[in-house]
C-alpha atoms as a PDB file:
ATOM      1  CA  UNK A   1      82.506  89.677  97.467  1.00  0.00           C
ATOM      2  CA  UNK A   2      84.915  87.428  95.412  1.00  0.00           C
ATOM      3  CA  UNK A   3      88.698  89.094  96.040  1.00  0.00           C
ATOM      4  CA  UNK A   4      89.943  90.549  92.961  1.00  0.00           C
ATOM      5  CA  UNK A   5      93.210  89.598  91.623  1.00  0.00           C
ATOM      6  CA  UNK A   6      96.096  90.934  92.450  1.00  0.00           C
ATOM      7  CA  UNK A   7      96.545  92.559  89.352  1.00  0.00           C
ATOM      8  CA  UNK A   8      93.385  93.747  89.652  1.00  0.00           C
ATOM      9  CA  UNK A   9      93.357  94.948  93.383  1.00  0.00           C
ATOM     10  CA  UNK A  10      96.845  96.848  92.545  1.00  0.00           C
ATOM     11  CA  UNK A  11      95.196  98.807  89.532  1.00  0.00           C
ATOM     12  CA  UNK A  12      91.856  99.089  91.242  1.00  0.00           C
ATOM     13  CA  UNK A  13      93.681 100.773  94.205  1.00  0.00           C
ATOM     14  CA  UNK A  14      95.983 102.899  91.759  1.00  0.00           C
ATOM     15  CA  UNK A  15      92.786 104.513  90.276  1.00  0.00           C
ATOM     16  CA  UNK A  16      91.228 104.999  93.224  1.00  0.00           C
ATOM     17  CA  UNK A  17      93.899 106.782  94.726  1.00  0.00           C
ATOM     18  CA  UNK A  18      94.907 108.826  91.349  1.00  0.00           C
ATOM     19  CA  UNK A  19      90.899 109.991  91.540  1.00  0.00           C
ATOM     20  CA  UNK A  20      90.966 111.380  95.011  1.00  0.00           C
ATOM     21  CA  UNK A  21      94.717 113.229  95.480  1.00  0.00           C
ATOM     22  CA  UNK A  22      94.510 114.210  91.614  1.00  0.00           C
ATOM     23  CA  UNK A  23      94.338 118.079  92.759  1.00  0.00           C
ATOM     24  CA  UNK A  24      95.668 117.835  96.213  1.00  0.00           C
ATOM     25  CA  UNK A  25      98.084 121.137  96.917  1.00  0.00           C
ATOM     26  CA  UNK A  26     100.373 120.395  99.565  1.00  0.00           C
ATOM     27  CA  UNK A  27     102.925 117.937  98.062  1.00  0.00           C
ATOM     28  CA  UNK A  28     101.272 114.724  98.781  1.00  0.00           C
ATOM     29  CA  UNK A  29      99.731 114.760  95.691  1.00  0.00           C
ATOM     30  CA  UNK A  30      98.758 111.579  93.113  1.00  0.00           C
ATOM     31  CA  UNK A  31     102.031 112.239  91.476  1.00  0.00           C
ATOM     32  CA  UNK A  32     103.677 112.243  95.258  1.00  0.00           C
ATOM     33  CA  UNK A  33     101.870 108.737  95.679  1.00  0.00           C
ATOM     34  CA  UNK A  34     102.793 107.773  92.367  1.00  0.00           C
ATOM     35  CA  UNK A  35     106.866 108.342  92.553  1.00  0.00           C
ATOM     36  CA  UNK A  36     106.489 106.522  96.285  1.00  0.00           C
ATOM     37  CA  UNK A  37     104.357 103.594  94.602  1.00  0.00           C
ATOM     38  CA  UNK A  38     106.771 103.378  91.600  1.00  0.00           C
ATOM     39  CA  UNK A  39     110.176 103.188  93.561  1.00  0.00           C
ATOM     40  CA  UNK A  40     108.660 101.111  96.302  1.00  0.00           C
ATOM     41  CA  UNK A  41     107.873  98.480  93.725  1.00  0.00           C
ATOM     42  CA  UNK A  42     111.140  98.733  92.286  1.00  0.00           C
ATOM     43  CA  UNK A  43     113.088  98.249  95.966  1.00  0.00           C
ATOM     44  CA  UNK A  44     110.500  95.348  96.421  1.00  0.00           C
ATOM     45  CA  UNK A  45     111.732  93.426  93.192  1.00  0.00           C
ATOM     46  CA  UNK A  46     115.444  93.900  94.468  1.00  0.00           C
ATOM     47  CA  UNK A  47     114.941  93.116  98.016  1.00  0.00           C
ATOM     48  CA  UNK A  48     112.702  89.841  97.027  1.00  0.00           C
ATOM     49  CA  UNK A  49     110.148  91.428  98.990  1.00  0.00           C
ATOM     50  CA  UNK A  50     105.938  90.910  98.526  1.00  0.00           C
ATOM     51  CA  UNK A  51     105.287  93.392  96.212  1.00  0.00           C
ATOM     52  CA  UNK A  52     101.422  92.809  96.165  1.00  0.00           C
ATOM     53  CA  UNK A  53     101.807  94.353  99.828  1.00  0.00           C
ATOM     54  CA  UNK A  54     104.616  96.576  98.870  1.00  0.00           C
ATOM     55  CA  UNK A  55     102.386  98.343  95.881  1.00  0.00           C
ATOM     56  CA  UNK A  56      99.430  98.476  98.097  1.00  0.00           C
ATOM     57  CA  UNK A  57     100.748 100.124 100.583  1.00  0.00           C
ATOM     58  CA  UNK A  58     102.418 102.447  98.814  1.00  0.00           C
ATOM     59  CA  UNK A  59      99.840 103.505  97.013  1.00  0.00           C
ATOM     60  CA  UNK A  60      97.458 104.140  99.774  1.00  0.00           C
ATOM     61  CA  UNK A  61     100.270 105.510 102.621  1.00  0.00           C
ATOM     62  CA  UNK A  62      98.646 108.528 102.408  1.00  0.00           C
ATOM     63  CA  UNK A  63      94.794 107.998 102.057  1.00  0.00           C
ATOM     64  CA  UNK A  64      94.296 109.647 105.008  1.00  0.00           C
ATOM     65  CA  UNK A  65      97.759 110.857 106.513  1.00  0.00           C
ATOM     66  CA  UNK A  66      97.579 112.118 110.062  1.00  0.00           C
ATOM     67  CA  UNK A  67      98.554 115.591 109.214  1.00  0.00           C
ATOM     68  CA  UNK A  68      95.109 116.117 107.493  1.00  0.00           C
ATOM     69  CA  UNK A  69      93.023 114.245 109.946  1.00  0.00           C
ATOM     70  CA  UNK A  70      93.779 116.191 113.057  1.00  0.00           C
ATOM     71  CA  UNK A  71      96.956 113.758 114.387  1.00  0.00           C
ATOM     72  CA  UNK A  72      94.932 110.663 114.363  1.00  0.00           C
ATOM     73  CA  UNK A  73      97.858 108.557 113.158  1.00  0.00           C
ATOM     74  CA  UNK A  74      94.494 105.471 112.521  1.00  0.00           C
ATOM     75  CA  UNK A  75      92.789 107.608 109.955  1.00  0.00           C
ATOM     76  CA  UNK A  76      95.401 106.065 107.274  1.00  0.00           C
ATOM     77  CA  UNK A  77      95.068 102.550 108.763  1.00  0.00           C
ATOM     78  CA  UNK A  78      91.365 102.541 109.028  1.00  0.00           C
ATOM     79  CA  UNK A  79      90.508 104.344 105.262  1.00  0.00           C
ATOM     80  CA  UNK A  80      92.914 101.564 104.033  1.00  0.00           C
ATOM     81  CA  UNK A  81      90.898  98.670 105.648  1.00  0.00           C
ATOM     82  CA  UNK A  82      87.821  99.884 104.397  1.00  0.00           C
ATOM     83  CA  UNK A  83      89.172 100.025 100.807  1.00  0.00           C
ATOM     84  CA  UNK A  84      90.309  97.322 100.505  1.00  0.00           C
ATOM     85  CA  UNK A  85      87.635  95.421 102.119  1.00  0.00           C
ATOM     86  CA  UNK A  86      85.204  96.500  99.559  1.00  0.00           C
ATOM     87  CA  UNK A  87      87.683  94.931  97.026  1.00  0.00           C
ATOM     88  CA  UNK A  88      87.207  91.725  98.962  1.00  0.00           C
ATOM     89  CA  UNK A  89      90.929  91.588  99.590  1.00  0.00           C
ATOM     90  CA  UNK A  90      91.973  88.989 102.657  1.00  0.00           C
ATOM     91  CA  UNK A  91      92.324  90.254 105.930  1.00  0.00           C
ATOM     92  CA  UNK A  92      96.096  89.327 106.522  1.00  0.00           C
ATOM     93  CA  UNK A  93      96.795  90.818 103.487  1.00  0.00           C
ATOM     94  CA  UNK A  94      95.183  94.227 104.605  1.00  0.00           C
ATOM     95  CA  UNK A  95      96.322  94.084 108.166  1.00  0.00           C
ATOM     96  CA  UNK A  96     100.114  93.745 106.349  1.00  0.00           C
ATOM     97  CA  UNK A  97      98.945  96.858 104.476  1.00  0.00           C
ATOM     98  CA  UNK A  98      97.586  98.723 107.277  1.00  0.00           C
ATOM     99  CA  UNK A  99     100.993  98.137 109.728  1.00  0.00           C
ATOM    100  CA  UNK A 100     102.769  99.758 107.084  1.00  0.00           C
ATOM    101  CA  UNK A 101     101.169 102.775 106.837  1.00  0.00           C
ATOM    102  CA  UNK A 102     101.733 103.330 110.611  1.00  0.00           C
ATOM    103  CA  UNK A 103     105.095 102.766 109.774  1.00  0.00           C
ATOM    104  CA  UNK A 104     105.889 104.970 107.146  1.00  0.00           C
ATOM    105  CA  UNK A 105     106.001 108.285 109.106  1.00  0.00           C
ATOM    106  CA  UNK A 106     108.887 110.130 110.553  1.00  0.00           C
ATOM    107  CA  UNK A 107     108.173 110.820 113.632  1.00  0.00           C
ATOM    108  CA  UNK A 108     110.971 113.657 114.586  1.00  0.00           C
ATOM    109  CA  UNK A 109     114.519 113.114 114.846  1.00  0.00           C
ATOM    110  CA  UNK A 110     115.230 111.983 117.891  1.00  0.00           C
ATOM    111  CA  UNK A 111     112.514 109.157 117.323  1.00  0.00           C
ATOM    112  CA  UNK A 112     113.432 105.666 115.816  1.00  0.00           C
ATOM    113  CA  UNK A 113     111.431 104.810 113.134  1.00  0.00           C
ATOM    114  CA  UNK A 114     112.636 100.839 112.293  1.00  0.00           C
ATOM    115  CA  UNK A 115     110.327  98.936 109.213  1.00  0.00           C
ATOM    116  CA  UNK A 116     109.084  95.898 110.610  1.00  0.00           C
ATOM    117  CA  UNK A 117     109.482  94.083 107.444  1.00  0.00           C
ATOM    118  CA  UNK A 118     110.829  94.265 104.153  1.00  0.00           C
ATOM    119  CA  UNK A 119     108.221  95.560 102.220  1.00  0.00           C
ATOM    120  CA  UNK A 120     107.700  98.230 104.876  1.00  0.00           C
ATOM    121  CA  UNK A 121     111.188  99.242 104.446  1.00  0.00           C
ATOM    122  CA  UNK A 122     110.768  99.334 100.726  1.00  0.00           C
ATOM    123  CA  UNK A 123     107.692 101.687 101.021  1.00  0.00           C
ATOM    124  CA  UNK A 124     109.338 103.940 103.870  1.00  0.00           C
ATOM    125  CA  UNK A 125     112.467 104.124 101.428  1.00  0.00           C
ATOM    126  CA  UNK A 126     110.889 105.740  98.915  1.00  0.00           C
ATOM    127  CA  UNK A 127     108.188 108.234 100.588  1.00  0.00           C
ATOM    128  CA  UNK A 128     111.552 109.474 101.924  1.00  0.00           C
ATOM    129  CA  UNK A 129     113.309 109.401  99.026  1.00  0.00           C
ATOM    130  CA  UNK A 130     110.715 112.022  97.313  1.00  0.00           C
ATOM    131  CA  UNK A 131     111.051 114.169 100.572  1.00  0.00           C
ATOM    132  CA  UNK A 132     114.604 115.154  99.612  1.00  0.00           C
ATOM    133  CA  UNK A 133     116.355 116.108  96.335  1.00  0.00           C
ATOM    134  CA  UNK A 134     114.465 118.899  94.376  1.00  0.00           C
ATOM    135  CA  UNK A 135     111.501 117.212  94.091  1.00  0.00           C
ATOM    136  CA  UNK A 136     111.642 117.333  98.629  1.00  0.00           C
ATOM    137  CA  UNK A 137     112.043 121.259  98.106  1.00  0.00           C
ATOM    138  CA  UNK A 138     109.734 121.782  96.452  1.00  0.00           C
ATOM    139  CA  UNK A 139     106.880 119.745  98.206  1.00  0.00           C
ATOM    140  CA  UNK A 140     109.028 121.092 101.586  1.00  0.00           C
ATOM    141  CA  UNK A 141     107.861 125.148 100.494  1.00  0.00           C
ATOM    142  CA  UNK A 142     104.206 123.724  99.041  1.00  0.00           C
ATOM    143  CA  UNK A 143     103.466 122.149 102.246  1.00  0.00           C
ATOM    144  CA  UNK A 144     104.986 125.029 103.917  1.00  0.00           C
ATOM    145  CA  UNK A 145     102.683 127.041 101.904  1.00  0.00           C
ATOM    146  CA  UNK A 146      99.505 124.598 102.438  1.00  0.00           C
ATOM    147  CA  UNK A 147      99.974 125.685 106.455  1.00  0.00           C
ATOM    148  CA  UNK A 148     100.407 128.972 106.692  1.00  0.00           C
ATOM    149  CA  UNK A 149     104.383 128.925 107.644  1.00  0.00           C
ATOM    150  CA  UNK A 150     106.645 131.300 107.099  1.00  0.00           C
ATOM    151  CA  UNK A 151     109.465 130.201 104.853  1.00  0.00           C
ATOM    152  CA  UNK A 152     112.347 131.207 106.884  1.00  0.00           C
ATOM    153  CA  UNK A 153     112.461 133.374 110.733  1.00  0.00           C
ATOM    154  CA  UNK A 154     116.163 132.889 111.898  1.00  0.00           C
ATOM    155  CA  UNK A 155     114.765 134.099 115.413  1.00  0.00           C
ATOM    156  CA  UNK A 156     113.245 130.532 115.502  1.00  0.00           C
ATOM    157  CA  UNK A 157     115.379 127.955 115.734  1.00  0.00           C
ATOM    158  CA  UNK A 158     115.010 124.204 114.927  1.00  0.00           C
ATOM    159  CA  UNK A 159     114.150 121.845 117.185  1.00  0.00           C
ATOM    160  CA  UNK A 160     115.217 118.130 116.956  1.00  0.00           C
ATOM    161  CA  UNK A 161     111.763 116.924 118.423  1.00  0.00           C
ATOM    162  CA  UNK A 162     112.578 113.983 120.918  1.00  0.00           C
ATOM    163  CA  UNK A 163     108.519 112.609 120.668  1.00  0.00           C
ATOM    164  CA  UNK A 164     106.040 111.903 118.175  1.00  0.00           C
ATOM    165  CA  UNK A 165     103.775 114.640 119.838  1.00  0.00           C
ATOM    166  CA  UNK A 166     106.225 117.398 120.020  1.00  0.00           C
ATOM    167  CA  UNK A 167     106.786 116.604 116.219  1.00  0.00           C
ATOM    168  CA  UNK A 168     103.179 116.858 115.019  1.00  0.00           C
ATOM    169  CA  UNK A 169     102.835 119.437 116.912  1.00  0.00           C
ATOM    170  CA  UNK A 170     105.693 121.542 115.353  1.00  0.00           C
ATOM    171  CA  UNK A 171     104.777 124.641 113.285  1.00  0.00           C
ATOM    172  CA  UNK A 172     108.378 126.402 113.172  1.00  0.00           C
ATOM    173  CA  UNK A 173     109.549 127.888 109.664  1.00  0.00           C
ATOM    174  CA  UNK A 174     109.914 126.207 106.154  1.00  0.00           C
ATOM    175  CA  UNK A 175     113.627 126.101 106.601  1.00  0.00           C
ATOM    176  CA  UNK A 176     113.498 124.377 109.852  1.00  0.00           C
ATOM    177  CA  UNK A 177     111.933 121.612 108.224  1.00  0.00           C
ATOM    178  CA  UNK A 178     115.316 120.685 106.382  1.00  0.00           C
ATOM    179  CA  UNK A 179     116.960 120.893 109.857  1.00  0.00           C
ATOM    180  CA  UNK A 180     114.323 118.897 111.455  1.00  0.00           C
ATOM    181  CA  UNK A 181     113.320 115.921 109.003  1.00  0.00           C
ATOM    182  CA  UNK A 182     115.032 116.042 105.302  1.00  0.00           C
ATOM    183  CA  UNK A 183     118.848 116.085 106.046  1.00  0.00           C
ATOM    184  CA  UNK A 184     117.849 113.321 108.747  1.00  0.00           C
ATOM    185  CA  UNK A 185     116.315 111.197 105.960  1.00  0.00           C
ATOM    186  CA  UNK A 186     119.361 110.030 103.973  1.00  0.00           C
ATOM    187  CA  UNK A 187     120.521 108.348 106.824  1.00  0.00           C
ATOM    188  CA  UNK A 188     117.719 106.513 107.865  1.00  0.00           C
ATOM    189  CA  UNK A 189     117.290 104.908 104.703  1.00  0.00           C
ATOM    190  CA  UNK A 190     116.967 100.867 104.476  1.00  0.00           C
ATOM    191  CA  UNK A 191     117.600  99.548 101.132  1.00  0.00           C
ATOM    192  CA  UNK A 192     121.015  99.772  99.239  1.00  0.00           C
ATOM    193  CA  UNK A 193     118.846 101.278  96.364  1.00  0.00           C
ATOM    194  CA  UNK A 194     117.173 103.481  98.176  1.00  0.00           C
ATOM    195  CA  UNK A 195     120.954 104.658  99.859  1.00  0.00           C
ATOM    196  CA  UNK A 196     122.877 105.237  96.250  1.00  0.00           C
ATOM    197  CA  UNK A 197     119.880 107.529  94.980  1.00  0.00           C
ATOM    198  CA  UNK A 198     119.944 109.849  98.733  1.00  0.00           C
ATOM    199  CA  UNK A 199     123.372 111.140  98.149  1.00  0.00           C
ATOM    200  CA  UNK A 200     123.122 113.063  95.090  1.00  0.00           C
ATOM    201  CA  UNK A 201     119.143 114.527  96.677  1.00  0.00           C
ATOM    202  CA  UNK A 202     120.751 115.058  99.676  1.00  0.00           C
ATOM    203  CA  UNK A 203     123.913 116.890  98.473  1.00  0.00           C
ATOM    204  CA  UNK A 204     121.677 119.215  96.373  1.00  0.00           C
ATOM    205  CA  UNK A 205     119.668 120.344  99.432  1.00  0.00           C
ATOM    206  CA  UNK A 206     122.618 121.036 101.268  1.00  0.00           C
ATOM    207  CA  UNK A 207     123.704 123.188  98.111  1.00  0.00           C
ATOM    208  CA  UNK A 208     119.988 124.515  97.980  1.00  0.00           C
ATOM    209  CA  UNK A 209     120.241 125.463 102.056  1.00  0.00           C
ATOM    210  CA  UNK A 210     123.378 127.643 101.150  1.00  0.00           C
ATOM    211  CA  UNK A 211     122.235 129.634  98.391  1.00  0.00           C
ATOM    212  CA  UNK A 212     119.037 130.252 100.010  1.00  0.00           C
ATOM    213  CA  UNK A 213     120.872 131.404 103.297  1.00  0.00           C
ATOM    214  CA  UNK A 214     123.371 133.721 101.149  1.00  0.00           C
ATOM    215  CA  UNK A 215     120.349 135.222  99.589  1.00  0.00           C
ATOM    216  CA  UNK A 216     118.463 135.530 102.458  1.00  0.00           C
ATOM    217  CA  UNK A 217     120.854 137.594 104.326  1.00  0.00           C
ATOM    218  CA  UNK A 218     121.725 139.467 101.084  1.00  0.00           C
ATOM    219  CA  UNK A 219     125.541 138.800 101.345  1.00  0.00           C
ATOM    220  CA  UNK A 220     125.549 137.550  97.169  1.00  0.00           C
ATOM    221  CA  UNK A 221     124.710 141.182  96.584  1.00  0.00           C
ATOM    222  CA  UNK A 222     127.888 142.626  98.173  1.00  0.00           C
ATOM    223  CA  UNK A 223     130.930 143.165  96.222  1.00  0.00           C
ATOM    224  CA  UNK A 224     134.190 144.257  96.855  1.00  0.00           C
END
């Protein structure tokens, strides 16, 4: 098969992807993908970065996350090749797309996560940039809901996960999650972009954590 154009392989890809995640419940959902795939392109054009690869990648970083395929952190990489290879794309370009969806993940806090290029920097920018603000809440509480977790046990503390393993294999509280990925985020952030956007999101979750403990623990109700 003839490789499509890039045009062509980018909307191809963006249908594809809209079609299967259109009703996904969890937070990584087409309009997840679609926020990630619209800011990545956007870091891309400032950085000077490839943003065939950029788009693509974005735009399939989840087609098979790890979290849903029983920690295999190649389910991602390998659903991507196989896309794409029916397009007919070139193999550099897909192995380009491929290392940046192993890249994209946090991997727990005490982990370094560094982007190997520029456009996976771009695409790791903003799949962390919709895990924060609002928008991070509430796909923090759907995913949260998606597993089963409680939304807050003060009896279990977070942990600041010093391996990959110990952090997929976390299942601790809603709340911890904050504790344990999202206020981590802002600072491990690659693009000035990217960086000016994170303070505001990450100020309002700190504001969000507060109100939630106060009503948690009942304490707005008292008064003097």
């Amino acid at each position: 098969m003839h490789a499509l154009a890039p045009d062509e392989l980018i909307t191809r890809t963006a249908a594809f992807v809209e079609e299967k995640f259109a009703f996904e419940g969890s937070g990584h959902d087409w309009a997840h993908i679609r926020r990630v795939w619209l800011g990545a392109r956007a870091f891309a054009r400032a950085e000077g970065a490839d943003t065939l690869v950029t788009e693509l990648a974005a735009l399939l970083h989840d087609i098979a996350d790890w979290k849903f395929h029983g920690g295999d952190e190649e389910a991602g990489p390998r659903a991507a090749h196989a896309w794409l290879s029916s397009l007919g794309a070139d193999e550099a370009l897909i192995a380009r797309v491929e290392q940046i969806i192993r890249e994209v993940s946090f991997k727990g806090a005490g982990v370094a996560t560094p982007a190997s290029t520029p456009e996976a920097a771009c695409v790791q920018d903003a799949d962390r940039l919709d895990a924060i603000g609002a928008i991070g809440v509430a796909r923090a509480f759907a995913y949260g809901g998606h597993k089963g977790r409680a939304l807050h046990d003060p009896s279990v503390p977070p942990v600041q996960h010093g391996t990959f393993a110990e952090y997929k294999n976390n299942g601790g509280p809603t709340i911890n999650h904050f504790y344990e990925k999202l206020l981590h985020l802002r600072e491990r952030l690659h693009t000035a972009a990217a960086r000016r956007v994170a303070d505001e999101r990450h100020a309002f979750m700190e504001q969000f954590l507060a109100q939630f403990l106060r009503e948690w623990e009942g304490s707005d109700l008292e008064r003097e």
